[in-house]
Each structure stands twice: as C-alpha cells, then as structure tokens.
C-alpha atoms as a PDB file:
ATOM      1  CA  UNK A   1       0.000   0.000   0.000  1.00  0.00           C
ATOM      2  CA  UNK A   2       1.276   3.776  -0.787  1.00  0.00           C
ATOM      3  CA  UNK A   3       1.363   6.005   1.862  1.00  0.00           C
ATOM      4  CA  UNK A   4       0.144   9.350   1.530  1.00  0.00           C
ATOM      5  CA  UNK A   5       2.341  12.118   3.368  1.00  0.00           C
ATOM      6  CA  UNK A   6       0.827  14.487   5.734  1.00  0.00           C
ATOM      7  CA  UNK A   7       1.331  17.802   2.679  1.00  0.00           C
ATOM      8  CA  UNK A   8      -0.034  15.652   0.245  1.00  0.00           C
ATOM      9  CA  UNK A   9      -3.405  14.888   2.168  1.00  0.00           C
ATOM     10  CA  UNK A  10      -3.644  18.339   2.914  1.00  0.00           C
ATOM     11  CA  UNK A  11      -3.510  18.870  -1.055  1.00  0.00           C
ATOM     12  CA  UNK A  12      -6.362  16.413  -1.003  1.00  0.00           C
ATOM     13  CA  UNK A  13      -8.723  17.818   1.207  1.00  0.00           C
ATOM     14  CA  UNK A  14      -8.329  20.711  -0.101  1.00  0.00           C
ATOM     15  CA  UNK A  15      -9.293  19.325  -3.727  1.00  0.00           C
ATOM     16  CA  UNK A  16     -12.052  17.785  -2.562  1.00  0.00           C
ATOM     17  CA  UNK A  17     -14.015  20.664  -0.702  1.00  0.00           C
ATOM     18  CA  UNK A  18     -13.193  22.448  -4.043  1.00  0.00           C
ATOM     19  CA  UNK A  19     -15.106  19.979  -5.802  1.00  0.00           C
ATOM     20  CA  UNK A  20     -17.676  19.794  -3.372  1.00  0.00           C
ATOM     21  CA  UNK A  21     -17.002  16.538  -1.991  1.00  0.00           C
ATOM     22  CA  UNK A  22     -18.040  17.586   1.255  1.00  0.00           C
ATOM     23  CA  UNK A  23     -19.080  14.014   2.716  1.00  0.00           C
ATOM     24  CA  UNK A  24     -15.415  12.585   2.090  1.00  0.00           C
ATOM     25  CA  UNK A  25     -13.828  15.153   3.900  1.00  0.00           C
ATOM     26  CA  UNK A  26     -16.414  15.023   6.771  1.00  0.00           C
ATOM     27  CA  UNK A  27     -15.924  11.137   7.102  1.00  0.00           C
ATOM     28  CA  UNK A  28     -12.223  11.763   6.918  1.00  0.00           C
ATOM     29  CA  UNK A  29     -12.604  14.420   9.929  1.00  0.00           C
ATOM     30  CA  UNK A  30     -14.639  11.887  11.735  1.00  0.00           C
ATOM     31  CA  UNK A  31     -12.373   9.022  11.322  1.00  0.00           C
ATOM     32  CA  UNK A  32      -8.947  11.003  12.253  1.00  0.00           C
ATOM     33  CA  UNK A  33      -9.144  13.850  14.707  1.00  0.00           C
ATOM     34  CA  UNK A  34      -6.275  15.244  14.027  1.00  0.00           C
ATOM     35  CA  UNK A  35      -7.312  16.263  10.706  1.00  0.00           C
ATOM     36  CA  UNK A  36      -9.227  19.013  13.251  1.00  0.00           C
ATOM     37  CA  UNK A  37      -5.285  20.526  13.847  1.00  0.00           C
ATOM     38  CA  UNK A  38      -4.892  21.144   9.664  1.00  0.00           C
ATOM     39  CA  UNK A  39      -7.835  23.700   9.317  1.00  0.00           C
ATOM     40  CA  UNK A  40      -5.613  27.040   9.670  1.00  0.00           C
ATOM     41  CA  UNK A  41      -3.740  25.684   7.049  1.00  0.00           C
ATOM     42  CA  UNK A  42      -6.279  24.189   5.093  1.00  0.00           C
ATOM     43  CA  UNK A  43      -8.312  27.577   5.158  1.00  0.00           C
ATOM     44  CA  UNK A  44      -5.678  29.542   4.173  1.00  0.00           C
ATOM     45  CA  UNK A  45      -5.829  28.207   0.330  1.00  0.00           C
ATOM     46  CA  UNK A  46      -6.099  30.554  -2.309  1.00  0.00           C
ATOM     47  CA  UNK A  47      -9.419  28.718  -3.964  1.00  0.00           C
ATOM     48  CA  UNK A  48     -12.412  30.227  -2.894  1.00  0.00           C
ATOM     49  CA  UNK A  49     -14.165  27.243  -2.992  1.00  0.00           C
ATOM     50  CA  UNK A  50     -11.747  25.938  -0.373  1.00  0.00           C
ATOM     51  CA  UNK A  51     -12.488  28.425   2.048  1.00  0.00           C
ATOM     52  CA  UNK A  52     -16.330  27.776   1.268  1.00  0.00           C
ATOM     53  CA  UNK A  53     -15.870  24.500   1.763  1.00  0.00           C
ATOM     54  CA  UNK A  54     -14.640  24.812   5.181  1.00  0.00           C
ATOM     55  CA  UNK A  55     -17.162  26.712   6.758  1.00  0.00           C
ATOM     56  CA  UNK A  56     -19.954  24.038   5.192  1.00  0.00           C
ATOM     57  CA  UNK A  57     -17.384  21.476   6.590  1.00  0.00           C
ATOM     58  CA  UNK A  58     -17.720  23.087  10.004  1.00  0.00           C
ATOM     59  CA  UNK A  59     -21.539  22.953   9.792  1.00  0.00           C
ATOM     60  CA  UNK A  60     -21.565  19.878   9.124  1.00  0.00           C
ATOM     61  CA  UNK A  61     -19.101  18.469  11.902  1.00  0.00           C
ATOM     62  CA  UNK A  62     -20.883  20.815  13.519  1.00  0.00           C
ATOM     63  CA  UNK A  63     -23.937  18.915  13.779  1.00  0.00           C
ATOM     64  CA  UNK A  64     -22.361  15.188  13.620  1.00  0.00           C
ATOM     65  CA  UNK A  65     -19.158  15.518  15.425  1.00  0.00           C
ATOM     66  CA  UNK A  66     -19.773  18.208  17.789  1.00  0.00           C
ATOM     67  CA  UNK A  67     -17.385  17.366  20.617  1.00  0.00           C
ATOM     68  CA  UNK A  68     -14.454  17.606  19.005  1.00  0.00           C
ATOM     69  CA  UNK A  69     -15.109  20.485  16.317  1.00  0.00           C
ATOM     70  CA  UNK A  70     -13.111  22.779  19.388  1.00  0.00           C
ATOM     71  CA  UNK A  71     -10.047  20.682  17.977  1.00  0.00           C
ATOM     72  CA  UNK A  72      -9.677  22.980  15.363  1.00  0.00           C
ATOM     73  CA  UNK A  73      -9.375  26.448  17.283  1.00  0.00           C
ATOM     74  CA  UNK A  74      -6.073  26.452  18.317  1.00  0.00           C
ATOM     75  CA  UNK A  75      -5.195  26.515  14.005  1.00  0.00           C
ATOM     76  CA  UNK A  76      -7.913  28.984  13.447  1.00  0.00           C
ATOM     77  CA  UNK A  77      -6.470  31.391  16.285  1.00  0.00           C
ATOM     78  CA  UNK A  78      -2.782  30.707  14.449  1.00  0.00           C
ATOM     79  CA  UNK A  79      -3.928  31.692  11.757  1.00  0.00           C
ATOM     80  CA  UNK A  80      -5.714  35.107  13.291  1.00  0.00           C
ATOM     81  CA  UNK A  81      -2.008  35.906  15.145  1.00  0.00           C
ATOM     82  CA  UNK A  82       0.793  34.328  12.541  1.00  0.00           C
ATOM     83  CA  UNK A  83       2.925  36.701  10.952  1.00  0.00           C
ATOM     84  CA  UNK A  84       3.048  38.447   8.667  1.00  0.00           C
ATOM     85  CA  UNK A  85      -0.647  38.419   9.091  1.00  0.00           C
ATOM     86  CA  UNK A  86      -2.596  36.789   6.463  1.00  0.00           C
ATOM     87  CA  UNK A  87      -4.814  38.209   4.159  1.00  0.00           C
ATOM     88  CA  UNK A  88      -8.107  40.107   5.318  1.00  0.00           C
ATOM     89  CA  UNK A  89     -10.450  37.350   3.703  1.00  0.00           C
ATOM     90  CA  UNK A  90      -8.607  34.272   5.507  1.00  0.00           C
ATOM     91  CA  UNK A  91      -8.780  35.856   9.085  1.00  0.00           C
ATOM     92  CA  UNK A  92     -12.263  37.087   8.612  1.00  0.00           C
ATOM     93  CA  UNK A  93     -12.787  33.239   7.513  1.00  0.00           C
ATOM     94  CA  UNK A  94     -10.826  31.720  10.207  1.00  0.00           C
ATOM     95  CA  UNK A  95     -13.147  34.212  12.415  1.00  0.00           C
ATOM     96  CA  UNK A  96     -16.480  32.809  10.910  1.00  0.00           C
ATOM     97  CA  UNK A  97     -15.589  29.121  11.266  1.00  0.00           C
ATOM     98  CA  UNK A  98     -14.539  30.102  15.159  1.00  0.00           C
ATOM     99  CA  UNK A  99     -18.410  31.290  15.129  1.00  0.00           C
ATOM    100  CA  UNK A 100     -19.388  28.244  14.000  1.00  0.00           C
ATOM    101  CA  UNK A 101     -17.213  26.119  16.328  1.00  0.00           C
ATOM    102  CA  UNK A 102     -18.801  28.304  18.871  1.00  0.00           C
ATOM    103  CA  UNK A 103     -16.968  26.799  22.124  1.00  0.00           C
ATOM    104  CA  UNK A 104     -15.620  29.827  24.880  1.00  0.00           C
ATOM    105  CA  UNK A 105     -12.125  29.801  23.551  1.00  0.00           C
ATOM    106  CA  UNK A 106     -13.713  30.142  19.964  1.00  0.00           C
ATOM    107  CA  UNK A 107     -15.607  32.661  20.799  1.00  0.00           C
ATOM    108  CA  UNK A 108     -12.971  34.713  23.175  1.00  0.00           C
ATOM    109  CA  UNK A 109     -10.932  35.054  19.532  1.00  0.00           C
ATOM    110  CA  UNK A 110     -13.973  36.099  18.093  1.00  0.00           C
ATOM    111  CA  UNK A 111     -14.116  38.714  20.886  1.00  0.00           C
ATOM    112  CA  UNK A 112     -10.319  39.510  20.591  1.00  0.00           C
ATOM    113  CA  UNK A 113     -11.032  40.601  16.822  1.00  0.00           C
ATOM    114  CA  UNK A 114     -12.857  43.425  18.341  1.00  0.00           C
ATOM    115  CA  UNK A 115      -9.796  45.440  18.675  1.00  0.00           C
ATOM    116  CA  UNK A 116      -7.856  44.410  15.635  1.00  0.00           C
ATOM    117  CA  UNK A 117      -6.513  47.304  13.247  1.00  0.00           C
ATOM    118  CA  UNK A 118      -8.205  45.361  10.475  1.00  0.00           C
ATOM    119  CA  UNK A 119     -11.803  47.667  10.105  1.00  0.00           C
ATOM    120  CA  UNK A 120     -13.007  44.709   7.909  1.00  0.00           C
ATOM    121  CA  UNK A 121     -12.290  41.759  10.367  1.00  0.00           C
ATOM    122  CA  UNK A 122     -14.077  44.170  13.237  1.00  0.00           C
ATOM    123  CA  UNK A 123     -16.656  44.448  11.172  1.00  0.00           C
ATOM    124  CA  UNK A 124     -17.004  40.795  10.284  1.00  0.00           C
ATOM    125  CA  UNK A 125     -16.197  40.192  14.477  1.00  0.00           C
ATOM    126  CA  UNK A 126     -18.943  42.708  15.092  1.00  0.00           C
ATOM    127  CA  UNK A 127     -21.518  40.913  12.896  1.00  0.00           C
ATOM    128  CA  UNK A 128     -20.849  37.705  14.370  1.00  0.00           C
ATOM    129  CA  UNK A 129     -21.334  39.554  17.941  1.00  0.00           C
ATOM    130  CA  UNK A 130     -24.297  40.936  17.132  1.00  0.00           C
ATOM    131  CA  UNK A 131     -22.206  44.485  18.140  1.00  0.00           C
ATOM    132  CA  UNK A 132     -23.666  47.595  16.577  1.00  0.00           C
ATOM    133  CA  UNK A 133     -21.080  50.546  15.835  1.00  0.00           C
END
C-alpha cells in the first residue's frame, strides 16, 4: 500500500471541498481527529471554494461531530495571530468558522477581533457579535 504524506493529504482535502465533496472530507474528519489541527492551514488556500468548503465542513461536523469540532481552534487562532498576518479574507474566515465552532475559547478570539486594526475583520467580528457601531 502507498502512503500518503501528511502535505499531500492536505492537497487532497483541499481538492475535494473544491469539488464539493463535502461528505469525504467530513468522514475523513470523523475518522482522524487530528485532521481538526490542519484547518488554519487548510483555510488559508487561495481557492475560494476551499475556504467555502470549510465553513460548510464546520456545519456539518458541527452537527455530527460536535465534541471535538473545538479541535480545530487552536489553528484557526494561528492563523488570526501568525505573521506576517494573512490576508483580510482568511482571518475574517478563520473568524467565521470560530463562530461556528462556537466553544468559549472560539468565541474569546472572536471577541479579541474586536480590537484588531483590520476595520473589515471588526466588522465581520462585530456581525458575528451581534455588536452595533
């Protein structure tokens, strides 16, 4: 049997939600838990459809796997903090899936986005908050 490296399954997931093959990926999540750790990364893709496809993923897992979906925040809050900072669109994704996951810590770096010199990612913070200006 061929094993698949860690970069290339990342490649594959990735490929996948940008086809829409949302129930492999889910039963992948569900089978391996530490898939959960790879969403920073995984959401910072270039393809739209990528990014999509990980905030359907999360409402999904959501709703089937709820008690480990938290898994994920630690790569989500990376990804808010790394530097250089990542593009506006992939933190104020990585801020929407957080909403989704929904947990306290999830939601603290929700709350932490607040204050951020990015206007857009307040704003996207804000909405999730339910925060008016």
């Amino acid at each position: 049997m061929v094993e698949v490296n860690d970069t290339e399954l990342k490649k594959v997931i990735g490929d996948f939600l940008d086809m829409g093959h949302l129930d492999n990926i889910v039963a992948m999540f569900r089978r391996e838990p530490r898939y959960y750790a790879w969403t920073g990364e995984i959401l910072n893709d270039p393809r739209f459809q990528v990014r999509l496809g990980v905030s359907v993923l999360f409402e999904e897992l959501r709703a089937v796997d709820h008690d480990k979906i938290d898994l994920a925040t630690s790569s989500l809050l990376a990804l808010l903090h790394s530097v250089p900072l990542q593009p506006s669109y992939v933190r104020g994704e990585a801020v929407s899936v957080l909403a989704i996951i929904g947990s306290d810590t999830a939601m603290e770096g929700v709350r932490a986005m607040m204050s951020d010199a990015d206007s857009q990612l307040v704003e996207v913070a804000r909405d999730i908050l339910g925060e008016s200006v």
